[in-house]
N, C-alpha and C. Protein backbone atom coordinates (compact mmCIF):
# COMPACT_ATOMS: atom_id res chain seq x y z
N UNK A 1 96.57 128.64 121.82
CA UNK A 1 97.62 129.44 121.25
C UNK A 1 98.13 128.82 119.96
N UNK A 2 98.00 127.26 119.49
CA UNK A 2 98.96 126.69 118.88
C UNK A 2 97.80 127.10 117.40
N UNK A 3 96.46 127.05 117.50
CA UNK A 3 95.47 127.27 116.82
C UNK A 3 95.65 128.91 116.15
N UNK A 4 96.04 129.92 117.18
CA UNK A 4 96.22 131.25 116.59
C UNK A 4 97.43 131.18 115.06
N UNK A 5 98.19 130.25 116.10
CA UNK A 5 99.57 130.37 115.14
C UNK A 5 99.21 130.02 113.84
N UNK A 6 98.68 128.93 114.06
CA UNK A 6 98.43 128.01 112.39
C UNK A 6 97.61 128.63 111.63
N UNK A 7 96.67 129.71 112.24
CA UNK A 7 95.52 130.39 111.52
C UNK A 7 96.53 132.41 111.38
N UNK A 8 97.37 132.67 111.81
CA UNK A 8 97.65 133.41 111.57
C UNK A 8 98.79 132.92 110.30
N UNK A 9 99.69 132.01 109.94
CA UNK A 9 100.10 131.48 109.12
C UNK A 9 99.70 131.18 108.18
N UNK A 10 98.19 130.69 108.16
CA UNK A 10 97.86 130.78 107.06
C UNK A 10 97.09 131.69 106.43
N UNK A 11 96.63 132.82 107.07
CA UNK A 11 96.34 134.02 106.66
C UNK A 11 98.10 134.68 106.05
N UNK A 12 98.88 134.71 106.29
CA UNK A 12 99.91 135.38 105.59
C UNK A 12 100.47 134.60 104.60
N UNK A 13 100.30 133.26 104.24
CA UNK A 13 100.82 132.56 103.14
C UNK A 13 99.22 132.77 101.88
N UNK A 14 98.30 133.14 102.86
CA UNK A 14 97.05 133.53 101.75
C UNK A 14 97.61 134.82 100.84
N UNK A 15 97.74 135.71 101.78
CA UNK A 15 97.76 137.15 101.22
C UNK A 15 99.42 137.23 100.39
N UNK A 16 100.15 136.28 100.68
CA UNK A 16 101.59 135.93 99.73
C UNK A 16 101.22 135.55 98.36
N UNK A 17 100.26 134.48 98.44
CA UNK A 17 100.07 133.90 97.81
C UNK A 17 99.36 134.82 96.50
N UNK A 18 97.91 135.33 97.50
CA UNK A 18 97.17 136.15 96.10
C UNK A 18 97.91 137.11 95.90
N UNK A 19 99.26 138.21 96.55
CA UNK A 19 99.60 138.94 96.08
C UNK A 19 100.45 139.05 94.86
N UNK A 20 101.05 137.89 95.02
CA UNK A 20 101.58 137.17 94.23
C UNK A 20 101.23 136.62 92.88
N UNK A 21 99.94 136.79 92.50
CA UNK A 21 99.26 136.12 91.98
C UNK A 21 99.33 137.49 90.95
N UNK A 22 98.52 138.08 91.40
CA UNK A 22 98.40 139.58 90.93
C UNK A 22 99.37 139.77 90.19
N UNK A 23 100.67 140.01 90.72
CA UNK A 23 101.87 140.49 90.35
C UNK A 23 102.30 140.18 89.34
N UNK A 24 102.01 138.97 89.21
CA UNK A 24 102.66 138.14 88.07
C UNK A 24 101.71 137.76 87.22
N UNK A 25 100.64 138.15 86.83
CA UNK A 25 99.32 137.28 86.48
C UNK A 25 99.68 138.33 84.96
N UNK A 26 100.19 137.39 83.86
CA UNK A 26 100.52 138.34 82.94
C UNK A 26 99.18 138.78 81.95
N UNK A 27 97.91 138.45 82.14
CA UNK A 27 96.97 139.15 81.60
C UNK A 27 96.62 140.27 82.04
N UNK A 28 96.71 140.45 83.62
CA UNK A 28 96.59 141.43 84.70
C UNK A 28 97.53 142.70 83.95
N UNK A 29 98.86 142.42 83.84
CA UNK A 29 100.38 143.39 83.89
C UNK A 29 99.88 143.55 82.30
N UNK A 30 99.14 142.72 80.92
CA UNK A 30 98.96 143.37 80.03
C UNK A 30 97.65 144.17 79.94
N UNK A 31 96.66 144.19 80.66
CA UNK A 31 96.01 145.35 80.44
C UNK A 31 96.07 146.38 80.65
N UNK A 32 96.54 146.25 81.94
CA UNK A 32 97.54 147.48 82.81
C UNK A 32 98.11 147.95 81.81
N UNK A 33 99.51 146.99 81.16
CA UNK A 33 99.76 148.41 80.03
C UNK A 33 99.37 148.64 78.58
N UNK A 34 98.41 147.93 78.18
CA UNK A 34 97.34 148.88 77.54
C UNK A 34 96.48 150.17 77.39
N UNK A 35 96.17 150.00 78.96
CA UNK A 35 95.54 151.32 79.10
C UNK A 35 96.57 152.58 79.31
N UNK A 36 97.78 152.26 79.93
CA UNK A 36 99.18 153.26 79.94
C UNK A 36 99.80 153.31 78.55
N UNK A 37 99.28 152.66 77.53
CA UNK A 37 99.65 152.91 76.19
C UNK A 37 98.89 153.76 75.55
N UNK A 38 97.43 153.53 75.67
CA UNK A 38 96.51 154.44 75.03
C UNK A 38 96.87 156.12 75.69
N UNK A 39 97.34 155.65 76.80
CA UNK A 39 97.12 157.16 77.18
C UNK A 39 97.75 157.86 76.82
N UNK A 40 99.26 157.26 77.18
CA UNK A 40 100.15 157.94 76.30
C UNK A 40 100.13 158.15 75.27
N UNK A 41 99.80 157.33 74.51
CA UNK A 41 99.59 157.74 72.73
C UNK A 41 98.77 158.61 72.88
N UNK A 42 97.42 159.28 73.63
CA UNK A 42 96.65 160.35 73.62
C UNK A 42 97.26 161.39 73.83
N UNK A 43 98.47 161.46 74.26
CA UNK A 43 98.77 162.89 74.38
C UNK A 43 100.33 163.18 74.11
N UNK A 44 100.73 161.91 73.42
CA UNK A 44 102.18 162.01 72.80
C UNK A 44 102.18 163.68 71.98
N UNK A 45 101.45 163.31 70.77
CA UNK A 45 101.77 164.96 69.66
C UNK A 45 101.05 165.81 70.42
N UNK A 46 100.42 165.86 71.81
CA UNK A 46 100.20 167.01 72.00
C UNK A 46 101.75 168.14 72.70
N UNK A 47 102.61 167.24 72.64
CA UNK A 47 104.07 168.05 73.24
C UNK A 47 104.41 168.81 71.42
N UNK A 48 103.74 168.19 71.15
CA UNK A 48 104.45 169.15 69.53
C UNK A 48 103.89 170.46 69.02
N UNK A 49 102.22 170.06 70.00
CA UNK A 49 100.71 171.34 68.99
C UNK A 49 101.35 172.42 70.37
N UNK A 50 101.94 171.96 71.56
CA UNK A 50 102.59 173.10 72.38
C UNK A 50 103.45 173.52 72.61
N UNK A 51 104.62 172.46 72.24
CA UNK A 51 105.56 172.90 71.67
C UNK A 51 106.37 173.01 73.16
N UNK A 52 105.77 172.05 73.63
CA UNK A 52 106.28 171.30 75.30
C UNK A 52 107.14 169.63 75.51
N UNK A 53 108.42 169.57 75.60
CA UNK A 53 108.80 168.94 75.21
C UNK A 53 108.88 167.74 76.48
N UNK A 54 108.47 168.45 77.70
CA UNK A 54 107.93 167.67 78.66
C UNK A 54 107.26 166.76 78.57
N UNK A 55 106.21 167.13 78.11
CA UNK A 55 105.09 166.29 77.81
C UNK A 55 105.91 164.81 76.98
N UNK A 56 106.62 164.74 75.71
CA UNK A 56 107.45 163.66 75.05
C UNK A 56 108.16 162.98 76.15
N UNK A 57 109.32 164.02 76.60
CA UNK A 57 110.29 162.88 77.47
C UNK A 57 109.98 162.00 78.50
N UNK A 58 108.34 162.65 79.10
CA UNK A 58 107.76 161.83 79.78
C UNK A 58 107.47 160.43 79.73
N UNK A 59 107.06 160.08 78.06
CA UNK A 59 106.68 159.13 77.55
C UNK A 59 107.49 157.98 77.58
N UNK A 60 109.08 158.41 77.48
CA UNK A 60 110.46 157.58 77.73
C UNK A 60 110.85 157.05 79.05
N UNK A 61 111.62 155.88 78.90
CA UNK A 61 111.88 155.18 79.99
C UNK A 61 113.30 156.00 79.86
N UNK A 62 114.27 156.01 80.60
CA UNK A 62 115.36 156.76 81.09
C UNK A 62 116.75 156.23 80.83
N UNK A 63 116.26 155.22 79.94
CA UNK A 63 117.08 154.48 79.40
C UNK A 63 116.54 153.70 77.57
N UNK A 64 115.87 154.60 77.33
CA UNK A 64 115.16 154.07 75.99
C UNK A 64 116.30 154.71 74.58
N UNK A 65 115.88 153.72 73.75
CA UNK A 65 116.34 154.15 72.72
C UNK A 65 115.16 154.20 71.33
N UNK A 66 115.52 155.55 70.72
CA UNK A 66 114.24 155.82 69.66
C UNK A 66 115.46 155.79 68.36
N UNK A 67 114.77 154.93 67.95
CA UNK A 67 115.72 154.40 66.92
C UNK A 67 114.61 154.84 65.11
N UNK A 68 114.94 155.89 64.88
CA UNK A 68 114.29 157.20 63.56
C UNK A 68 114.75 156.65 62.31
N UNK A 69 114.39 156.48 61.42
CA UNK A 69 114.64 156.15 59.99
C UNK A 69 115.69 157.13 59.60
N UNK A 70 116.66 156.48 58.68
CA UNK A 70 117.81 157.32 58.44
C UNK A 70 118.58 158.01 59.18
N UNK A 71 118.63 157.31 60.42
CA UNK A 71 119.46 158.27 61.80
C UNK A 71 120.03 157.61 62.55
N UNK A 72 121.07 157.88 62.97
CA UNK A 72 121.43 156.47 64.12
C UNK A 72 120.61 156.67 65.15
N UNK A 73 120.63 155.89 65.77
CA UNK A 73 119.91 155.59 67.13
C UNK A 73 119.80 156.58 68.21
N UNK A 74 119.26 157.19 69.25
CA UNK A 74 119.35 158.38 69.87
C UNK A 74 119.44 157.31 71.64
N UNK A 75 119.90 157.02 72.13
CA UNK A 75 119.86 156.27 73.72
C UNK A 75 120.29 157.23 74.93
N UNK A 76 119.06 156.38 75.81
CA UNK A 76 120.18 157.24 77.14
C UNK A 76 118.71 158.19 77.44
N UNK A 77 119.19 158.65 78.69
CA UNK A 77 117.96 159.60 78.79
C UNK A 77 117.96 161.40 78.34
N UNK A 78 118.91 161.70 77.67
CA UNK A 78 118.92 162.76 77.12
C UNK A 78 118.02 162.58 75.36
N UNK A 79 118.16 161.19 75.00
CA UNK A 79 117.76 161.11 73.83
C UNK A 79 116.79 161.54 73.17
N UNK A 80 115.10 161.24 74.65
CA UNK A 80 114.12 162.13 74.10
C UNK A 80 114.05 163.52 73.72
N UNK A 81 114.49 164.40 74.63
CA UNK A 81 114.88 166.01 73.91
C UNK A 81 115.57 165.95 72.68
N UNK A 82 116.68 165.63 72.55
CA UNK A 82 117.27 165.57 70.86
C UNK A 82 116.40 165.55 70.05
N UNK A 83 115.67 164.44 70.22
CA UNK A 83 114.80 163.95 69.57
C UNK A 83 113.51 164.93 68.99
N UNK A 84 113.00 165.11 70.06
CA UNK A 84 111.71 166.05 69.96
C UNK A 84 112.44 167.22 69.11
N UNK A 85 113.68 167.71 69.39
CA UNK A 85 114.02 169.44 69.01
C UNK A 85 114.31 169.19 67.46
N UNK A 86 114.90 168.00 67.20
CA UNK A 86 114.67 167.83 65.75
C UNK A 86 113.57 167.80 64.86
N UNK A 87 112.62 166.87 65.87
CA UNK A 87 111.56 166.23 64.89
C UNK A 87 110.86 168.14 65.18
N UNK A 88 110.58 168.50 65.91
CA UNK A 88 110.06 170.03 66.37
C UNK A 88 110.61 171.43 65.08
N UNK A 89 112.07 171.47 65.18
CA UNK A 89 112.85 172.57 64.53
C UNK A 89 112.93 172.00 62.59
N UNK A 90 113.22 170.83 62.78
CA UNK A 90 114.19 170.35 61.23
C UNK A 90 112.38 169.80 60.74
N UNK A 91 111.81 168.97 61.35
CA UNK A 91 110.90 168.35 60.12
C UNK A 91 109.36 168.88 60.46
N UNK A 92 109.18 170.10 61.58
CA UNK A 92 108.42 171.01 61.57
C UNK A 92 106.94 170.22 62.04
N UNK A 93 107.34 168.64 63.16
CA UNK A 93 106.20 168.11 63.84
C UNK A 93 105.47 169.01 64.46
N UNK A 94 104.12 168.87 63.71
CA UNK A 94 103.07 169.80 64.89
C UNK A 94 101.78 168.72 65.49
N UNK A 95 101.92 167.82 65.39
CA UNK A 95 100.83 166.66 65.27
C UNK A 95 100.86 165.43 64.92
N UNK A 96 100.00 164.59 65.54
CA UNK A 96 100.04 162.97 64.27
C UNK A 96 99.22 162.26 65.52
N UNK A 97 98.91 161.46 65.37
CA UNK A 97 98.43 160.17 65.69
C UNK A 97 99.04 158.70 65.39
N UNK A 98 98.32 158.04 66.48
CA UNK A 98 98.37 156.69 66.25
C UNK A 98 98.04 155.31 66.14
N UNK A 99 97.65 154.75 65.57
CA UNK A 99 96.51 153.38 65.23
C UNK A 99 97.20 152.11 65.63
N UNK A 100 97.49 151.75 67.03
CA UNK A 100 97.54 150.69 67.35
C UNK A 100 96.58 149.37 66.94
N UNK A 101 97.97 148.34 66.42
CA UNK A 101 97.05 147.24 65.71
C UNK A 101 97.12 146.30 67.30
N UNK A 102 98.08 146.43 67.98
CA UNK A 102 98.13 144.52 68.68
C UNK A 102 99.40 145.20 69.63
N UNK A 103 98.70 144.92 71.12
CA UNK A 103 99.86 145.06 72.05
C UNK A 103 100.09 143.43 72.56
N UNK A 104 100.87 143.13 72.89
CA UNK A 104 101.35 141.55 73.39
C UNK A 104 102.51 141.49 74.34
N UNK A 105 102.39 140.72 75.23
CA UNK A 105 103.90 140.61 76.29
C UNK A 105 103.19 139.44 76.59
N UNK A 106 104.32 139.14 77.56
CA UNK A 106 103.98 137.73 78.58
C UNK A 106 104.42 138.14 79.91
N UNK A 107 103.93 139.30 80.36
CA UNK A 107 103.89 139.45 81.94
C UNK A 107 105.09 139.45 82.76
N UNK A 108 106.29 140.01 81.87
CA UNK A 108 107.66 139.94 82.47
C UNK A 108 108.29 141.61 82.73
N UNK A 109 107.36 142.24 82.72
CA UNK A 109 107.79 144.24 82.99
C UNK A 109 107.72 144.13 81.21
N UNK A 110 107.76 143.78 80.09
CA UNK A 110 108.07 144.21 78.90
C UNK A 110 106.57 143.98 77.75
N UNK A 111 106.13 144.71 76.56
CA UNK A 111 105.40 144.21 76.17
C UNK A 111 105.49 145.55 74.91
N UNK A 112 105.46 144.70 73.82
CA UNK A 112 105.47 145.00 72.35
C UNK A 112 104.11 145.82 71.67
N UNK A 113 104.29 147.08 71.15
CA UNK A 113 103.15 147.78 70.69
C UNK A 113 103.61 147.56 68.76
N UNK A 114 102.38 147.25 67.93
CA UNK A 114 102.49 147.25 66.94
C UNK A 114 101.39 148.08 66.28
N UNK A 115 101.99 149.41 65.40
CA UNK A 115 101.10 149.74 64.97
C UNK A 115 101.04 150.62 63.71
N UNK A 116 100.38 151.66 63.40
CA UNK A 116 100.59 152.94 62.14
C UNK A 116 100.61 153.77 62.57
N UNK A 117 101.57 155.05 62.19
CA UNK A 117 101.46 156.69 62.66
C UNK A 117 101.03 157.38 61.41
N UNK A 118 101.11 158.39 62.16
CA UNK A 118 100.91 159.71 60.99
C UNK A 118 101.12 160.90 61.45
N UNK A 119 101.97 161.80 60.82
CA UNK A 119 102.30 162.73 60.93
C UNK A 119 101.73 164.27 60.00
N UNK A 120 101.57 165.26 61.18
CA UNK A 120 101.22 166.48 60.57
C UNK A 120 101.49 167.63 61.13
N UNK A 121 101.91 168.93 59.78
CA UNK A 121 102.51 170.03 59.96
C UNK A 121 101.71 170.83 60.47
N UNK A 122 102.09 172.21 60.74
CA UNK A 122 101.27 173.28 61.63
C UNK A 122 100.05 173.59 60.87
N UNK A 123 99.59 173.38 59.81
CA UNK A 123 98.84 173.64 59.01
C UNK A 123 97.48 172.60 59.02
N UNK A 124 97.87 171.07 59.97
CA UNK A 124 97.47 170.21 59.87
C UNK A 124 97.07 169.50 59.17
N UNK A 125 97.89 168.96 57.98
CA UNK A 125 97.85 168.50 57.13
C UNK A 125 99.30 167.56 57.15
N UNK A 126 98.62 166.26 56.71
CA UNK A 126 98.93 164.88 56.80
C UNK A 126 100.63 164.82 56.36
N UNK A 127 101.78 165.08 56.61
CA UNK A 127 103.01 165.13 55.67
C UNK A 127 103.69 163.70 55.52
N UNK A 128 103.70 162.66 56.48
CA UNK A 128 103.63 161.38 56.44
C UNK A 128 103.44 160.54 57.53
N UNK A 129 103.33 159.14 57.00
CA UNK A 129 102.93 158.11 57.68
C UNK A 129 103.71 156.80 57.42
N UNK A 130 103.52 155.97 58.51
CA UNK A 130 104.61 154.68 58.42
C UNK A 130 103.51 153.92 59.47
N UNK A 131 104.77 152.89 60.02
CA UNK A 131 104.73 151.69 60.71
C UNK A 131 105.28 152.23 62.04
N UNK A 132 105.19 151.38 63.27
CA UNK A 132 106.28 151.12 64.49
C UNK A 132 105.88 150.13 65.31
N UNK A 133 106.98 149.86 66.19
CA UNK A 133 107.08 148.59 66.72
C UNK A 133 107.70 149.55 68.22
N UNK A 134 107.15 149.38 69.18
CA UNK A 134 107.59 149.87 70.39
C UNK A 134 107.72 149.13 71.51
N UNK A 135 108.51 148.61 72.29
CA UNK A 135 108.73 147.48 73.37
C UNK A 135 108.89 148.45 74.22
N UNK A 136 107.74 148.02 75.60
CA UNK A 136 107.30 148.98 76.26
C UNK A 136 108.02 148.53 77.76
N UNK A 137 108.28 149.02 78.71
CA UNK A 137 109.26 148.70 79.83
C UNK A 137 108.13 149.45 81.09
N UNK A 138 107.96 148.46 82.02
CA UNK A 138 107.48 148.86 83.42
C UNK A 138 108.46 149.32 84.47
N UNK A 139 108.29 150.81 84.43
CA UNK A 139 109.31 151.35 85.46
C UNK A 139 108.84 151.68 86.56
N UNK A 140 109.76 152.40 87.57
CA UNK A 140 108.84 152.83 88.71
C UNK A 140 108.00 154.05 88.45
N UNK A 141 108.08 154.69 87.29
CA UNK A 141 107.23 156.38 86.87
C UNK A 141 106.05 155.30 85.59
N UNK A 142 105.75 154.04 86.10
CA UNK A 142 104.27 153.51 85.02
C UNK A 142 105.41 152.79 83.70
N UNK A 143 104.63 152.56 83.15
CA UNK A 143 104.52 151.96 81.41
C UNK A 143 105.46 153.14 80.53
N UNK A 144 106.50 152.70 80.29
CA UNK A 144 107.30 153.90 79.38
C UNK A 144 108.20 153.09 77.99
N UNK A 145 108.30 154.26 77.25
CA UNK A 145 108.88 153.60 75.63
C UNK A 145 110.14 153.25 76.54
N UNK A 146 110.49 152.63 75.75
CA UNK A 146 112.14 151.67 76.05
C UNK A 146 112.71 151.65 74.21
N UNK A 147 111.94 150.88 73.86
CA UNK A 147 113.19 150.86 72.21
C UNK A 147 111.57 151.20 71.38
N UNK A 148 112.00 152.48 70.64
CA UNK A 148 110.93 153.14 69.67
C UNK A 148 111.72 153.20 68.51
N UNK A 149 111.22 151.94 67.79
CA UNK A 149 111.70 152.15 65.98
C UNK A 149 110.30 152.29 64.94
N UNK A 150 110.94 152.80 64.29
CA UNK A 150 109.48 153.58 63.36
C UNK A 150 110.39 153.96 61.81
N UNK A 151 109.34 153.50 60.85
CA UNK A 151 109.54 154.06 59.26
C UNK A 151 108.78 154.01 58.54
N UNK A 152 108.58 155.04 57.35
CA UNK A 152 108.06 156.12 57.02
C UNK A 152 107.36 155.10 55.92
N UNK A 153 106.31 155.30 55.37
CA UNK A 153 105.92 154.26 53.93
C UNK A 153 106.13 155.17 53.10
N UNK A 154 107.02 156.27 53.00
CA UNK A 154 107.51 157.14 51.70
C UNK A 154 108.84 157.22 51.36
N UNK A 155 109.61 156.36 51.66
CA UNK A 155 110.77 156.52 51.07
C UNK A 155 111.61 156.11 50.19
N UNK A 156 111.70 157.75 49.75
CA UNK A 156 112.07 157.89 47.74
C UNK A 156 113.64 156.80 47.37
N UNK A 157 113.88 156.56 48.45
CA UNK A 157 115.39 155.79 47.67
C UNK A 157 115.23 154.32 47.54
N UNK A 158 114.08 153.70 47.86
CA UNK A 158 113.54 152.26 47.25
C UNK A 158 113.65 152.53 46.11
C-alpha cells in the first residue's frame, strides 16, 4: 500500500509539474498568440467590406483602449463600436490590411504586435497608411487587442 501511495504521488506532482510547464512556457503562450494575431488581422477589415461591426468588437478585449491619431482615446468596452461607426460613417473604412513586422512578450497573458497598416475606400483604393503598436491581452474569449495605438505617415500639420 505504502508503494501505491508514493507512486500515485508522484504521478500527480508529474502531471503538476508538466502542466505547469506548459502554462507558463513563454515560447509556448507566444506562438499561441501569434497565430490568434494572424487571424485576427485576417479578418479585422473584413467587418468594414460588410459593414458588420461584430466582426471588429470581437477583436477587443472588454476593457481595451484604441487610442486613433488626433482623438482622445476611446476605453471600456463600448469603445470598439464608437470606433468602428466612425472609422465606417466619417472616414468611409471599407478595407486595409496589415504587415506585421515582430510580435514579442515574455509569457505573462501580454505580448506586443509591431507593425504597418493600410487603409482603403469602397472603391478600393489605398487612402492611407501608418504604423501600430498593439499590446495584446489573453482573456478567457482567446488573444484580444487591449491598448491599439496607430498613426498615419500623412500628416499635413508636421
Amino acid at each position: 500500500m505504502k508503494t501505491n501511495q508514493v507512486l500515485i504521488s508522484l504521478f500527480i506532482l508529474a502531471c503538476a509539474w508538466a502542466c505547469g510547464t506548459v502554462k507558463s512556457n513563454p515560447d509556448v503562450e507566444l506562438e499561441e498568440a501569434k497565430k490568434a494575431i494572424a487571424e485576427s488581422n485576417a479578418i479585422y477589415f473584413d467587418a468594414f467590406a460588410k459593414n458588420d461591426s461584430s466582426i471588429f468588437i470581437n477583436c477587443y478585449a472588454d476593457d481595451c483602449c484604441i487610442m486613433a491619431p488626433n482623438s482622445p482615446a476611446k476605453c471600456g468596452a463600448d469603445a470598439p463600436l464608437q470606433f468602428f461607426k466612425e472609422a465606417y460613417s466619417k472616414v468611409q473604412l471599407r478595407g486595409g490590411k496589415f504587415i506585421t513586422q515582430d510580435v514579442f512578450g515574455a509569457g505573462n497573458g501580454y505580448v506586443a504586435e509591431v507593425g504597418l497598416w493600410q487603409s482603403f475606400n469602397k472603391e478600393g483604393k489605398m487612402f492611407d497608411d501608418g504604423k501600430f503598436l498593439v499590446l495584446w491581452k489573453k482573456t478567457d474569449k482567446g488573444w484580444k487587442m487591449f491598448r491599439d495605438s496607430f498613426s498615419s505617415n500623412h500628416n499635413e500639420s508636421y
